[in-house]
N, C-alpha and C. Protein backbone atom coordinates (compact mmCIF):
# COMPACT_ATOMS: atom_id res chain seq x y z
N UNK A 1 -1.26 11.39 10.20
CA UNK A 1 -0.83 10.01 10.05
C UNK A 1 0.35 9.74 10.97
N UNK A 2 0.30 8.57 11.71
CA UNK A 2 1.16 8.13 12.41
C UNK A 2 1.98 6.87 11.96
N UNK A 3 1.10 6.45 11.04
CA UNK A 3 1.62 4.94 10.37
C UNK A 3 1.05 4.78 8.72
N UNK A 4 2.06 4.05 7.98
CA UNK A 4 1.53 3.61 6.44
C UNK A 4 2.27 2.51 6.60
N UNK A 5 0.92 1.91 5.85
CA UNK A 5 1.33 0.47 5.36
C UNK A 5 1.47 0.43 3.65
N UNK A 6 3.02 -0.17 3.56
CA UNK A 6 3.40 -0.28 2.31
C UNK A 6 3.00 -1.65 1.86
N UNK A 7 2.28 -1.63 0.40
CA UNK A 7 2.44 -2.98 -0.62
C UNK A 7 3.05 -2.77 -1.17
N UNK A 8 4.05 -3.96 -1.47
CA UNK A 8 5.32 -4.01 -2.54
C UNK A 8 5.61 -5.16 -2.96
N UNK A 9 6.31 -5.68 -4.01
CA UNK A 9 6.93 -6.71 -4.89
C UNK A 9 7.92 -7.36 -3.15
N UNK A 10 7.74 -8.98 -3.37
CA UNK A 10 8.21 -9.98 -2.83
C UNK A 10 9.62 -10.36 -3.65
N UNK A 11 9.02 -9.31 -5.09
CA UNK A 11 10.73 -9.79 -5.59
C UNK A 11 11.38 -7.83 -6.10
N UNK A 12 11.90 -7.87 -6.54
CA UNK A 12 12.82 -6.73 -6.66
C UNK A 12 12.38 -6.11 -8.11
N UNK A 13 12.49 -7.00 -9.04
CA UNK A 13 11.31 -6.09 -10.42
C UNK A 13 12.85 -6.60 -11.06
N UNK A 14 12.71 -6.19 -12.71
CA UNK A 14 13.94 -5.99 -13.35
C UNK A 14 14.37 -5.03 -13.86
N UNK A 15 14.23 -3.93 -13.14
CA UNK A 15 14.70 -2.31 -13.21
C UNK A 15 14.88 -1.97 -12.30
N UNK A 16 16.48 -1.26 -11.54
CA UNK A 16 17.16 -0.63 -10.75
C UNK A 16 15.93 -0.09 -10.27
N UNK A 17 15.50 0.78 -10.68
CA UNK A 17 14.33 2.16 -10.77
C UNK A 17 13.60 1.89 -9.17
N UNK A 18 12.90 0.23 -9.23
CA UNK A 18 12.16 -0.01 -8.48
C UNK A 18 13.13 0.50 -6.94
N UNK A 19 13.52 -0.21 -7.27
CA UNK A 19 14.49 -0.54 -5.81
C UNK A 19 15.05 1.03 -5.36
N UNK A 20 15.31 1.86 -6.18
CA UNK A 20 15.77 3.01 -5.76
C UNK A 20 14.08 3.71 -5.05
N UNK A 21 12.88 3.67 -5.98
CA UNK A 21 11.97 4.02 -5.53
C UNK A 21 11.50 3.12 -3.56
N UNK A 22 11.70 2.40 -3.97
CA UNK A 22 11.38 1.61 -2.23
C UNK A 22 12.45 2.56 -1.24
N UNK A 23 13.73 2.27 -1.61
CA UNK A 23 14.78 3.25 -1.08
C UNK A 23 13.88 4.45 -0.46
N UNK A 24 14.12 5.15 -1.52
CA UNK A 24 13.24 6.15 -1.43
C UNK A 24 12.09 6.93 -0.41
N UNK A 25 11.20 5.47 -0.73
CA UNK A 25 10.33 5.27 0.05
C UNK A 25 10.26 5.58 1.91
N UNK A 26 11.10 4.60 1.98
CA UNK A 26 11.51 3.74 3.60
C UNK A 26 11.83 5.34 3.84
N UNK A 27 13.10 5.68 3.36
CA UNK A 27 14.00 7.06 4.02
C UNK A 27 12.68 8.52 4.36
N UNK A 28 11.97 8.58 3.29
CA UNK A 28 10.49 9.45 3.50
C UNK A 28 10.06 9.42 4.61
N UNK A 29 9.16 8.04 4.69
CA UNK A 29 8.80 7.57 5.67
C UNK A 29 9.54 7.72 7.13
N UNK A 30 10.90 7.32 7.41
CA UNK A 30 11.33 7.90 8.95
C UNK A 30 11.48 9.28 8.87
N UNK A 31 12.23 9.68 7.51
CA UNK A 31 12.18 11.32 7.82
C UNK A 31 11.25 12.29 8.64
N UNK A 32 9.85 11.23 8.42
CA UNK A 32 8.25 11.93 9.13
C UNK A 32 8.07 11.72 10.21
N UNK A 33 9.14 10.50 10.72
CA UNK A 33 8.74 9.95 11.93
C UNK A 33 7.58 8.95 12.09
N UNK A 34 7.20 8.51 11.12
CA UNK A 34 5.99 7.72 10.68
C UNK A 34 6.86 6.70 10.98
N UNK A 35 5.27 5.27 11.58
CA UNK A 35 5.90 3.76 11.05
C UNK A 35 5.86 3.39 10.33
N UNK A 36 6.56 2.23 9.58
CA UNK A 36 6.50 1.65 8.29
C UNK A 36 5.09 0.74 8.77
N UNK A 37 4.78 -0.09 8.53
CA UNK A 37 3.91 -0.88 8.18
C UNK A 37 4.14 -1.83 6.75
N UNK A 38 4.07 -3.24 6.90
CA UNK A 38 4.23 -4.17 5.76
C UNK A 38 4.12 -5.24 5.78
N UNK A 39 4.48 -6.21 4.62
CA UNK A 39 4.26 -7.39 5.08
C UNK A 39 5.66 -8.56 5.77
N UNK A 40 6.24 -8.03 6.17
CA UNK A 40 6.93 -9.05 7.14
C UNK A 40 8.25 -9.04 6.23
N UNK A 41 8.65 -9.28 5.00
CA UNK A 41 9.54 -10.05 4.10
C UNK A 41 10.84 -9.37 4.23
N UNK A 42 12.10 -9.63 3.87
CA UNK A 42 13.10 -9.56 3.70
C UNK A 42 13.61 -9.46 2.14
N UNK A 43 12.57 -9.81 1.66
CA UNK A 43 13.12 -9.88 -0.26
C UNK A 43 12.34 -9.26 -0.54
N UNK A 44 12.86 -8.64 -2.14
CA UNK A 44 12.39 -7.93 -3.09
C UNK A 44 12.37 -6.02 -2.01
N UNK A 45 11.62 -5.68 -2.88
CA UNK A 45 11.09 -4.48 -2.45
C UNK A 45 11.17 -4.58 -1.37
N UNK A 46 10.10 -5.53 -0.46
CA UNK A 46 9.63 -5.28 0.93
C UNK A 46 10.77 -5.19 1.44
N UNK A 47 11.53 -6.15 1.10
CA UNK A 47 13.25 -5.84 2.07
C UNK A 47 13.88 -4.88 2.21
N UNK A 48 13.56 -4.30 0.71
CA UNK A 48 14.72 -3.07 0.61
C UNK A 48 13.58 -1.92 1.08
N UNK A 49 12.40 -1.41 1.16
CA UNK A 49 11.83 -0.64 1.82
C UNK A 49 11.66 -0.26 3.17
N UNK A 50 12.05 -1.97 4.03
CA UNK A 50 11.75 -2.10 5.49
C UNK A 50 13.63 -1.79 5.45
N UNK A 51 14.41 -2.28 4.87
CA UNK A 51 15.66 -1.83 5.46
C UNK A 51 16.23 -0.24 5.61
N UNK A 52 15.51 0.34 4.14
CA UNK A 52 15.69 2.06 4.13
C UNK A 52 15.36 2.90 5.35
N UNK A 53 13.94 2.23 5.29
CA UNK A 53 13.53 2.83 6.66
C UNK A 53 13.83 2.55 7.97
N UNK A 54 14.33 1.26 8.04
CA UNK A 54 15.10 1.45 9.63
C UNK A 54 16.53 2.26 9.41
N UNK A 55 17.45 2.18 8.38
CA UNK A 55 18.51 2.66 8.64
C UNK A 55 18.55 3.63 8.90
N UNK A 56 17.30 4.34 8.25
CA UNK A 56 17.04 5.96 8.57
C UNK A 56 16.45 6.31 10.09
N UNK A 57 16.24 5.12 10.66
CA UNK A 57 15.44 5.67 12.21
C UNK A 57 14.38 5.52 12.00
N UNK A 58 13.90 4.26 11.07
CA UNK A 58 11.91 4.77 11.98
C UNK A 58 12.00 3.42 12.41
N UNK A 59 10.86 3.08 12.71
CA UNK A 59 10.01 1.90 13.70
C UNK A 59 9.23 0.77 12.52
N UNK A 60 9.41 -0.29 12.17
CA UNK A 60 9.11 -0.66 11.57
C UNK A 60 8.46 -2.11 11.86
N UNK A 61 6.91 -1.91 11.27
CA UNK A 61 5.53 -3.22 12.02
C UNK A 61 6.31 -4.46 10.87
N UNK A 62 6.26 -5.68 11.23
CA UNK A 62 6.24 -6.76 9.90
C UNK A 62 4.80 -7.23 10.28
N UNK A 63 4.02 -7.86 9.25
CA UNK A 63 3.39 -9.11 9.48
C UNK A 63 2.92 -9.79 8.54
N UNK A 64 3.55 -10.92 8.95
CA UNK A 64 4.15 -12.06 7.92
C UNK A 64 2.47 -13.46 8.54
N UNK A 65 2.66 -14.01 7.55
CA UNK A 65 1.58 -15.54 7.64
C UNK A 65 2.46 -16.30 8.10
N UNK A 66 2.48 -17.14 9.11
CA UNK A 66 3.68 -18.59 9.20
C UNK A 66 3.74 -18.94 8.40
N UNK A 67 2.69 -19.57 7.23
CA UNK A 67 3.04 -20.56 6.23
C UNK A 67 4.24 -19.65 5.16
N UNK A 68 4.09 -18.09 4.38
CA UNK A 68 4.84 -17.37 4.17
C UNK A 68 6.06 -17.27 4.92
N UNK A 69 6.15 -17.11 6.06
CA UNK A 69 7.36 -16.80 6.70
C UNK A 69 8.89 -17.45 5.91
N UNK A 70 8.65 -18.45 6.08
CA UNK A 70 10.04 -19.00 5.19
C UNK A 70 9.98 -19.19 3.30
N UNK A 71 9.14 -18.49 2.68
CA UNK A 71 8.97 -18.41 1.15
C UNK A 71 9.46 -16.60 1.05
N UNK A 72 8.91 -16.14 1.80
CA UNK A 72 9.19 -14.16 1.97
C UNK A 72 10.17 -13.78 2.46
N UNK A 73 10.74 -15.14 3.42
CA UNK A 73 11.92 -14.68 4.70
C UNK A 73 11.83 -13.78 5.35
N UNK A 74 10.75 -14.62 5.94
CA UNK A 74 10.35 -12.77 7.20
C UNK A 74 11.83 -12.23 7.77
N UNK A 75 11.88 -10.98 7.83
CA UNK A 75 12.45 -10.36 7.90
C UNK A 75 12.62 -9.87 9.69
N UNK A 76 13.86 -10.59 9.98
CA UNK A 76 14.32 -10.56 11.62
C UNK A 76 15.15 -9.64 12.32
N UNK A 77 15.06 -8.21 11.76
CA UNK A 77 15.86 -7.26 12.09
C UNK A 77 15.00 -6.05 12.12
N UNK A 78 13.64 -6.26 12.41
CA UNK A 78 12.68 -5.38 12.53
C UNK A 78 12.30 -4.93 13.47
N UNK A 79 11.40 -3.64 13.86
CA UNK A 79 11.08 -3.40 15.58
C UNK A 79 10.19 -4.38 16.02
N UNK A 80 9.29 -5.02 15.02
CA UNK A 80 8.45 -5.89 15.59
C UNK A 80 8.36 -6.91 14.15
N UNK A 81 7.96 -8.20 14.46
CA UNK A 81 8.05 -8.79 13.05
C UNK A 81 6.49 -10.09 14.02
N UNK A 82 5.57 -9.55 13.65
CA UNK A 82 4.16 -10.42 14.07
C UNK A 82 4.06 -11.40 13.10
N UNK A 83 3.96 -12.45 13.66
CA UNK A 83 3.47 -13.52 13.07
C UNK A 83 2.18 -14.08 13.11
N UNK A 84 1.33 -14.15 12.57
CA UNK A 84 -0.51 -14.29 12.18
C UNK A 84 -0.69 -15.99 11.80
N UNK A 85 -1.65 -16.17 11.63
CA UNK A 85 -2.29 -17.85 11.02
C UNK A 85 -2.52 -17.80 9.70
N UNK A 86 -3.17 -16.60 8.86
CA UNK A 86 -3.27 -16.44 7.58
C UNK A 86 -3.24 -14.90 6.62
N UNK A 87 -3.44 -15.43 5.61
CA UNK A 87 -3.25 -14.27 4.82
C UNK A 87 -4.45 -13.20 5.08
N UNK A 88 -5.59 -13.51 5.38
CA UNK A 88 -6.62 -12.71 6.01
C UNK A 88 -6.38 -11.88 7.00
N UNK A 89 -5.86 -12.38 8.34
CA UNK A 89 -5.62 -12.06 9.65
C UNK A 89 -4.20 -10.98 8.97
N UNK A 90 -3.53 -11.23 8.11
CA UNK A 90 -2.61 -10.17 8.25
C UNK A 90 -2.83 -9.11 7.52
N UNK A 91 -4.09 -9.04 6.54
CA UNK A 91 -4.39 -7.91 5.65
C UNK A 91 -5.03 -7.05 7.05
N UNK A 92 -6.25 -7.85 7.71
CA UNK A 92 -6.75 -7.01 8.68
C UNK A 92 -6.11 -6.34 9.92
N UNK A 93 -4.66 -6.92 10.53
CA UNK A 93 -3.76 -6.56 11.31
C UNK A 93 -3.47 -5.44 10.53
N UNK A 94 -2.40 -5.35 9.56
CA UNK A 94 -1.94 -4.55 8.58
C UNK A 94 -2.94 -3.13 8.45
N UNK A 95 -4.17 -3.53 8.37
CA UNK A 95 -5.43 -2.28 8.46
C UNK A 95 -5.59 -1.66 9.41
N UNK A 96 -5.64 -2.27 10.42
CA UNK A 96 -5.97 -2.04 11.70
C UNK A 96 -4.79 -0.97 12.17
N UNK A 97 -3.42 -1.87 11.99
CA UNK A 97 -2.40 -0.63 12.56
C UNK A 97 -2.15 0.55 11.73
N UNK A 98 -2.07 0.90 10.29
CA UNK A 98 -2.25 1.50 9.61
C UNK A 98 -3.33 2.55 9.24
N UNK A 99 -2.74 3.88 9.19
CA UNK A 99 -3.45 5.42 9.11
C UNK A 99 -3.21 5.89 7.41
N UNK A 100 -2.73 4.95 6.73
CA UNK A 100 -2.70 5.64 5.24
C UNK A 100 -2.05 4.16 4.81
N UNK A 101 -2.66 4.45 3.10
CA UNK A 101 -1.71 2.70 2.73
C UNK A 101 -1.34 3.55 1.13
N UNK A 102 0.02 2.56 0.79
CA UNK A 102 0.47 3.33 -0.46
C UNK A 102 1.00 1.52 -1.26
N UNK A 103 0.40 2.12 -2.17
CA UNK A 103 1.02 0.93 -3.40
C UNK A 103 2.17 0.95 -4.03
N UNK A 104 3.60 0.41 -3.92
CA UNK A 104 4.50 -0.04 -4.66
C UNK A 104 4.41 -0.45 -5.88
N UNK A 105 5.24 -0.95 -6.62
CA UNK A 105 5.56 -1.90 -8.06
C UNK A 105 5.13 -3.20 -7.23
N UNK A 106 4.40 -4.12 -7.91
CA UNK A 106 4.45 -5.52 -7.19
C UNK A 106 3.75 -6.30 -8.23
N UNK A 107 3.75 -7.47 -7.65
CA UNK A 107 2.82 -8.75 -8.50
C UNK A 107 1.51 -8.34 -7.65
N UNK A 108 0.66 -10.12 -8.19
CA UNK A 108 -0.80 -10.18 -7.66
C UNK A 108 -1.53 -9.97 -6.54
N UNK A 109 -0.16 -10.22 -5.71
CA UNK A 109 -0.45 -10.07 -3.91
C UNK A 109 -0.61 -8.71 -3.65
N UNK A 110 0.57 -7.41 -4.18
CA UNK A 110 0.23 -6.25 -4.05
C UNK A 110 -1.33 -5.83 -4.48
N UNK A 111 -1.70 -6.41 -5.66
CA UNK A 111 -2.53 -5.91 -6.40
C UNK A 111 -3.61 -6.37 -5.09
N UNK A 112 -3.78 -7.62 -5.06
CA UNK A 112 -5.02 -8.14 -4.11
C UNK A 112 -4.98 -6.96 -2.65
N UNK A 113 -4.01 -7.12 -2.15
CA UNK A 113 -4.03 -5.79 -1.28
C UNK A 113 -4.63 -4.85 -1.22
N UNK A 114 -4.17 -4.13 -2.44
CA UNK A 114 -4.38 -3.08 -2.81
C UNK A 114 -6.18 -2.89 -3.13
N UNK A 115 -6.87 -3.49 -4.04
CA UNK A 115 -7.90 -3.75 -4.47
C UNK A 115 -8.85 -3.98 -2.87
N UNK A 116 -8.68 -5.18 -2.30
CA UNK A 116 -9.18 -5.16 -1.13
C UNK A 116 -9.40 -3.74 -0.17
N UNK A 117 -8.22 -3.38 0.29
CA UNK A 117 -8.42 -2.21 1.14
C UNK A 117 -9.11 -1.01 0.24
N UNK A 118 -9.20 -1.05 -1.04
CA UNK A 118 -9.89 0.21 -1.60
C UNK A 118 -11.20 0.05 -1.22
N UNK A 119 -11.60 -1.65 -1.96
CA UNK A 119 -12.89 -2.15 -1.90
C UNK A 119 -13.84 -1.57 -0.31
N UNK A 120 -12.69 -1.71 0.72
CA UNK A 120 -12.63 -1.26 2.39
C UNK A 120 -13.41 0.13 2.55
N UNK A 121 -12.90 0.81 1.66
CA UNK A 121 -13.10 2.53 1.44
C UNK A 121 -13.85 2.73 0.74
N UNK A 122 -14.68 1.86 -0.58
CA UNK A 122 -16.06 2.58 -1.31
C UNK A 122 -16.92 1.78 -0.06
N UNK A 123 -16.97 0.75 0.94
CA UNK A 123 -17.66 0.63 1.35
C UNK A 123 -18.25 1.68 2.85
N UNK A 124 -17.12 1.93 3.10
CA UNK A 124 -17.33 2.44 4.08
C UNK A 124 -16.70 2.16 5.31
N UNK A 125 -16.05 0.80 5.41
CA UNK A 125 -14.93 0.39 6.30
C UNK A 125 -13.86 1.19 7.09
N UNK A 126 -13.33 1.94 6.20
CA UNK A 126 -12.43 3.03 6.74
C UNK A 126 -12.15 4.41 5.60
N UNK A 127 -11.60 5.28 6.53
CA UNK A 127 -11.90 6.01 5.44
C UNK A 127 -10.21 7.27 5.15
N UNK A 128 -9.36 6.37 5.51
CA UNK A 128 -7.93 6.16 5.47
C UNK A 128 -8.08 6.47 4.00
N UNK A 129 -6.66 7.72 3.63
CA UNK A 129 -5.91 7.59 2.54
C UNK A 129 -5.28 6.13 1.45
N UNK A 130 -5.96 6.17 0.45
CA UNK A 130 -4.85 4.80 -0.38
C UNK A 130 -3.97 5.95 -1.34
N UNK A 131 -3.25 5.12 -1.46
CA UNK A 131 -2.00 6.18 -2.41
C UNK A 131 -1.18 5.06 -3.17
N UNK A 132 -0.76 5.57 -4.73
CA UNK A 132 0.15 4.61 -5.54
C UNK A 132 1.16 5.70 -5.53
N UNK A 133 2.70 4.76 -5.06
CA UNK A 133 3.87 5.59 -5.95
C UNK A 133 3.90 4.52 -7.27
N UNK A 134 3.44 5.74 -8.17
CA UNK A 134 4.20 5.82 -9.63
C UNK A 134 5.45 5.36 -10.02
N UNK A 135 6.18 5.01 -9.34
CA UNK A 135 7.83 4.55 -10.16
C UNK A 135 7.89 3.59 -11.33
N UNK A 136 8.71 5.18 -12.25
CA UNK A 136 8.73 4.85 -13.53
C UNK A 136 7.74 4.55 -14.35
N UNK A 137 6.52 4.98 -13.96
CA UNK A 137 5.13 4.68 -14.66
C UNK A 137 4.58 3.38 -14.73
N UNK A 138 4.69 2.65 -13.65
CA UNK A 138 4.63 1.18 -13.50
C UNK A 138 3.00 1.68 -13.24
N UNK A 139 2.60 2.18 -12.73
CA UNK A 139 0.85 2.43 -12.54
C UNK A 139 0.08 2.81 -13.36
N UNK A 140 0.66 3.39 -14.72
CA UNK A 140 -0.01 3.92 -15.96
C UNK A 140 -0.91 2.85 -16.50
N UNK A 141 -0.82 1.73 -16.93
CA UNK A 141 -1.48 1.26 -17.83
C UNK A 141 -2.43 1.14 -16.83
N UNK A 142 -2.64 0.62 -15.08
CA UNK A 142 -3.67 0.61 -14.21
C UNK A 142 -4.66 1.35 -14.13
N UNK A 143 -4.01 2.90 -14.69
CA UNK A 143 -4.74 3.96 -14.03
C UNK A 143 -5.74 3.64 -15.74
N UNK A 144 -5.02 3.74 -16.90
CA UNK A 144 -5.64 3.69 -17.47
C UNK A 144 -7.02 2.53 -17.40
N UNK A 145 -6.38 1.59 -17.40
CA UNK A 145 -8.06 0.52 -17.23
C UNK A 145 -9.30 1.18 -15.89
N UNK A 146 -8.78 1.69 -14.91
CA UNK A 146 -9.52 2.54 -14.27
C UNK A 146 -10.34 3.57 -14.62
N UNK A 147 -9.79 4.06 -15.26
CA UNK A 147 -10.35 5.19 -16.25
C UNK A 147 -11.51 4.41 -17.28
N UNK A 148 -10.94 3.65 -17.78
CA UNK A 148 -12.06 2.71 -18.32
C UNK A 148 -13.21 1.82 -18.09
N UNK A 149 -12.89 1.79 -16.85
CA UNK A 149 -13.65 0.87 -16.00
C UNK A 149 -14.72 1.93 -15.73
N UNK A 150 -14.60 2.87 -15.36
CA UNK A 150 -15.44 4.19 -15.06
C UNK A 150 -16.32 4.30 -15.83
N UNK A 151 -15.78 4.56 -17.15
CA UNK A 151 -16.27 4.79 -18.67
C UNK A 151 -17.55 3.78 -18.86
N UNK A 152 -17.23 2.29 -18.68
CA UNK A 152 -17.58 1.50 -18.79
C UNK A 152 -19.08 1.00 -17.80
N UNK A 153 -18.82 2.31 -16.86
CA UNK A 153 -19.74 1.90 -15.88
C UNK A 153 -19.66 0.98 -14.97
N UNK A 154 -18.75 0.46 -14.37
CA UNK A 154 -18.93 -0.60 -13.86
C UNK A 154 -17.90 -0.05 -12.11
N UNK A 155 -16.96 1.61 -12.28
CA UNK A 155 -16.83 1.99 -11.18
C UNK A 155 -17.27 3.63 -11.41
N UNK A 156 -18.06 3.98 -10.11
CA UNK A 156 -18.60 5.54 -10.06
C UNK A 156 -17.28 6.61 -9.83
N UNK A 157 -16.97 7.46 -10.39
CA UNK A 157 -16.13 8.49 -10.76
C UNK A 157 -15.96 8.85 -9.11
N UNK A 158 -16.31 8.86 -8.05
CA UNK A 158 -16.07 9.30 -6.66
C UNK A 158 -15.68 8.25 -6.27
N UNK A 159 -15.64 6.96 -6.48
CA UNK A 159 -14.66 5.86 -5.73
C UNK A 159 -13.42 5.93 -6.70
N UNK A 160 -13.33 6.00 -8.21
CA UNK A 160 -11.95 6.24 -8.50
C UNK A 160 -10.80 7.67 -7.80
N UNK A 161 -11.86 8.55 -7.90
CA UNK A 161 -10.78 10.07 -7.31
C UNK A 161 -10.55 9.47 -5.79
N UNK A 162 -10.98 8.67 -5.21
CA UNK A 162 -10.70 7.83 -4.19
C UNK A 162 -8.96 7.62 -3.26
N UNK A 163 -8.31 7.14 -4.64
CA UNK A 163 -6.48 7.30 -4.72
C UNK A 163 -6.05 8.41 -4.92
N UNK A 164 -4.68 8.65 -4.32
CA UNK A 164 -3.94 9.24 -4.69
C UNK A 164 -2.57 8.49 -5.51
N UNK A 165 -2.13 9.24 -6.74
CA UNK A 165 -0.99 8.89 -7.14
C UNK A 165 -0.03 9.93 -7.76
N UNK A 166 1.24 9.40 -7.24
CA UNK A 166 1.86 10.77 -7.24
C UNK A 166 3.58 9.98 -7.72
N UNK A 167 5.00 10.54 -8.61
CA UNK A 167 5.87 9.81 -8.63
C UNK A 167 6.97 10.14 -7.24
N UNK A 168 6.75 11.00 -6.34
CA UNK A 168 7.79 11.14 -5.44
C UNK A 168 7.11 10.65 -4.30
N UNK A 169 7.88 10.44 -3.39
CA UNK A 169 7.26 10.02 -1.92
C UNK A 169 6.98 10.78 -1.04
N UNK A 170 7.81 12.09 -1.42
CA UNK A 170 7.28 13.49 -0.40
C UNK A 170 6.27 13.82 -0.39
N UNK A 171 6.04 14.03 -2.00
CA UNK A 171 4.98 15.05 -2.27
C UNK A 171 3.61 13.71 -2.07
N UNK A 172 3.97 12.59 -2.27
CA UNK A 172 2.44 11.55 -2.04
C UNK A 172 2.37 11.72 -0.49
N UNK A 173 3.15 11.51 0.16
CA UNK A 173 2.79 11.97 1.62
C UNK A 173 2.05 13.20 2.27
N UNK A 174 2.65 14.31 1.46
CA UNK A 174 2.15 15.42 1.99
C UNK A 174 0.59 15.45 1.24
N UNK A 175 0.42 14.72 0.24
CA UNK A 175 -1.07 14.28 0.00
C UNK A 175 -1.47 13.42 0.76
N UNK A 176 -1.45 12.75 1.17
CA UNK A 176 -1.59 11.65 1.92
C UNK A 176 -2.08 12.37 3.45
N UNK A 177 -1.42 12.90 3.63
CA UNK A 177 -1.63 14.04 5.46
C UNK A 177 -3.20 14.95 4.71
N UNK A 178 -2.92 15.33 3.80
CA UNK A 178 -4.16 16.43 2.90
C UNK A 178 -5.66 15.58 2.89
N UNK A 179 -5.47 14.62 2.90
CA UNK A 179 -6.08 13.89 2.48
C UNK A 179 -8.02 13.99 3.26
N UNK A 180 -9.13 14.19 2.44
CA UNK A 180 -10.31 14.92 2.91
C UNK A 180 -11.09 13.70 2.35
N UNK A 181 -11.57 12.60 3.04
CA UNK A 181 -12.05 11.49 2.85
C UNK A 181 -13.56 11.89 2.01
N UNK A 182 -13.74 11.39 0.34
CA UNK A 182 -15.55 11.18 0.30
C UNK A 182 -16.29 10.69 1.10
N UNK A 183 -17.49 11.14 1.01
CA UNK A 183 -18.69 10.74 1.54
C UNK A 183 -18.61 9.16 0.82
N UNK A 184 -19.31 8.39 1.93
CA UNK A 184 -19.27 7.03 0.86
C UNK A 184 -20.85 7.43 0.27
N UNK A 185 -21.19 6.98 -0.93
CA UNK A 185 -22.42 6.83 -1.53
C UNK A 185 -22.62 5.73 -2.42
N UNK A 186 -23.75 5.67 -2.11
CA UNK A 186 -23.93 4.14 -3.49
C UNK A 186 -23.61 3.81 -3.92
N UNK A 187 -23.08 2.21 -3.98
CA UNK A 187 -22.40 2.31 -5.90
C UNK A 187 -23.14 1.82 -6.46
N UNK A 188 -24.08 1.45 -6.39
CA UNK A 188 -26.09 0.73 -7.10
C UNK A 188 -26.83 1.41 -6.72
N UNK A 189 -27.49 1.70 -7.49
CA UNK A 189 -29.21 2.36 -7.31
C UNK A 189 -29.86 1.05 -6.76
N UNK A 190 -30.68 1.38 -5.94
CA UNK A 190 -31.84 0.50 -6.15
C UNK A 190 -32.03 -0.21 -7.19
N UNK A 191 -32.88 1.12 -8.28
CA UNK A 191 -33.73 0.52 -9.49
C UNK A 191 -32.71 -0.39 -10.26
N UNK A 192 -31.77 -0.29 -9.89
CA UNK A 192 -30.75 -1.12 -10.98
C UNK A 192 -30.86 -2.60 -10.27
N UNK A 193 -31.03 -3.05 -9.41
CA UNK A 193 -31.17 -4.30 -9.30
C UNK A 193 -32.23 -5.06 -9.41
């Protein structure tokens, strides 16, 4: 991996925890010499993740939507801060430059992210690492409905082992580099339709 693209909260959460975890994060990330990758912003998480990691020395992608730009405050102290037409064009930019993607604490936008680029990987699109940091067990109740969802039939047990989730940023990275992509396979039979 040469690059990860982080999803994260547009706002900061209401537990220290988060923010130390983004911290965290960013400093990992240059330690490897890796780029950051994200979405453009200056607040919440994204801010404090894209700031960790430059202070520490890495290289850091933004890309922000114009219409977002002034609601996220793209963030103008970056190595590069791209500006796109929509929220589409910047999930697929974001993909495109990105060799591994890891999930933060966030709202709906993380989640849509997140969900999308997996959706990317049972299909066959790419076949790039996804990874959740855990901070503070903010991913538990997720993992659980996942687990259920499985149960339930409605996702095959080889697209869930799909993620990685891990609570430190080292050790999700050094999974993340490990990382031995499934075969994509069906997620419908035939006879089922």
């Amino acid at each position: 991996m040469k690059s990860v693209c982080v999803f994260c909260g547009s706002n900061p959460g209401n537990d220290p925890v988060y923010a130390a975890g983004a911290t965290a994060m960013g400093v990992e990330i240059a330690k490897r010499g890796l780029t950051l990758v994200y979405g453009g912003g200056a607040v919440g998480l994204m801010g404090i993740v894209a700031n960790a990691a430059l202070e520490a020395g890495a290289r850091v992608h933004g890309v922000i939507p114009r219409a977002l730009r002034e609601k996220e405050i793209g963030h103008n102290g970056l190595s590069e801060l791209e500006v796109v037409d929509t929220m589409h064009v910047r999930k697929a930019r974001m993909a495109e430059l990105s060799d591994g993607f890891i999930a933060m604490p966030g709202g709906i936008g993380t989640f849509e992210e997140l969900f999308e680029i997996w959706t990317w990987a049972q299909l066959g699109i790419h076949a790039k690492p996804l990874a959740f940091l855990n901070v503070a067990g903010f991913y538990d109740p997720l993992a659980t409905f996942l687990d259920n969802t499985v149960e339930a039939g409605f996702l095959k047990q080889t697209h869930r082992a799909m993620t990685i989730t891990d609570t430190e940023p080292a050790t999700l990275l050094d999974r993340m580099e490990q990382y031995v992509p499934t075969a994509t396979v069906k997620w419908v039979a035939k006879e089922e339709v």
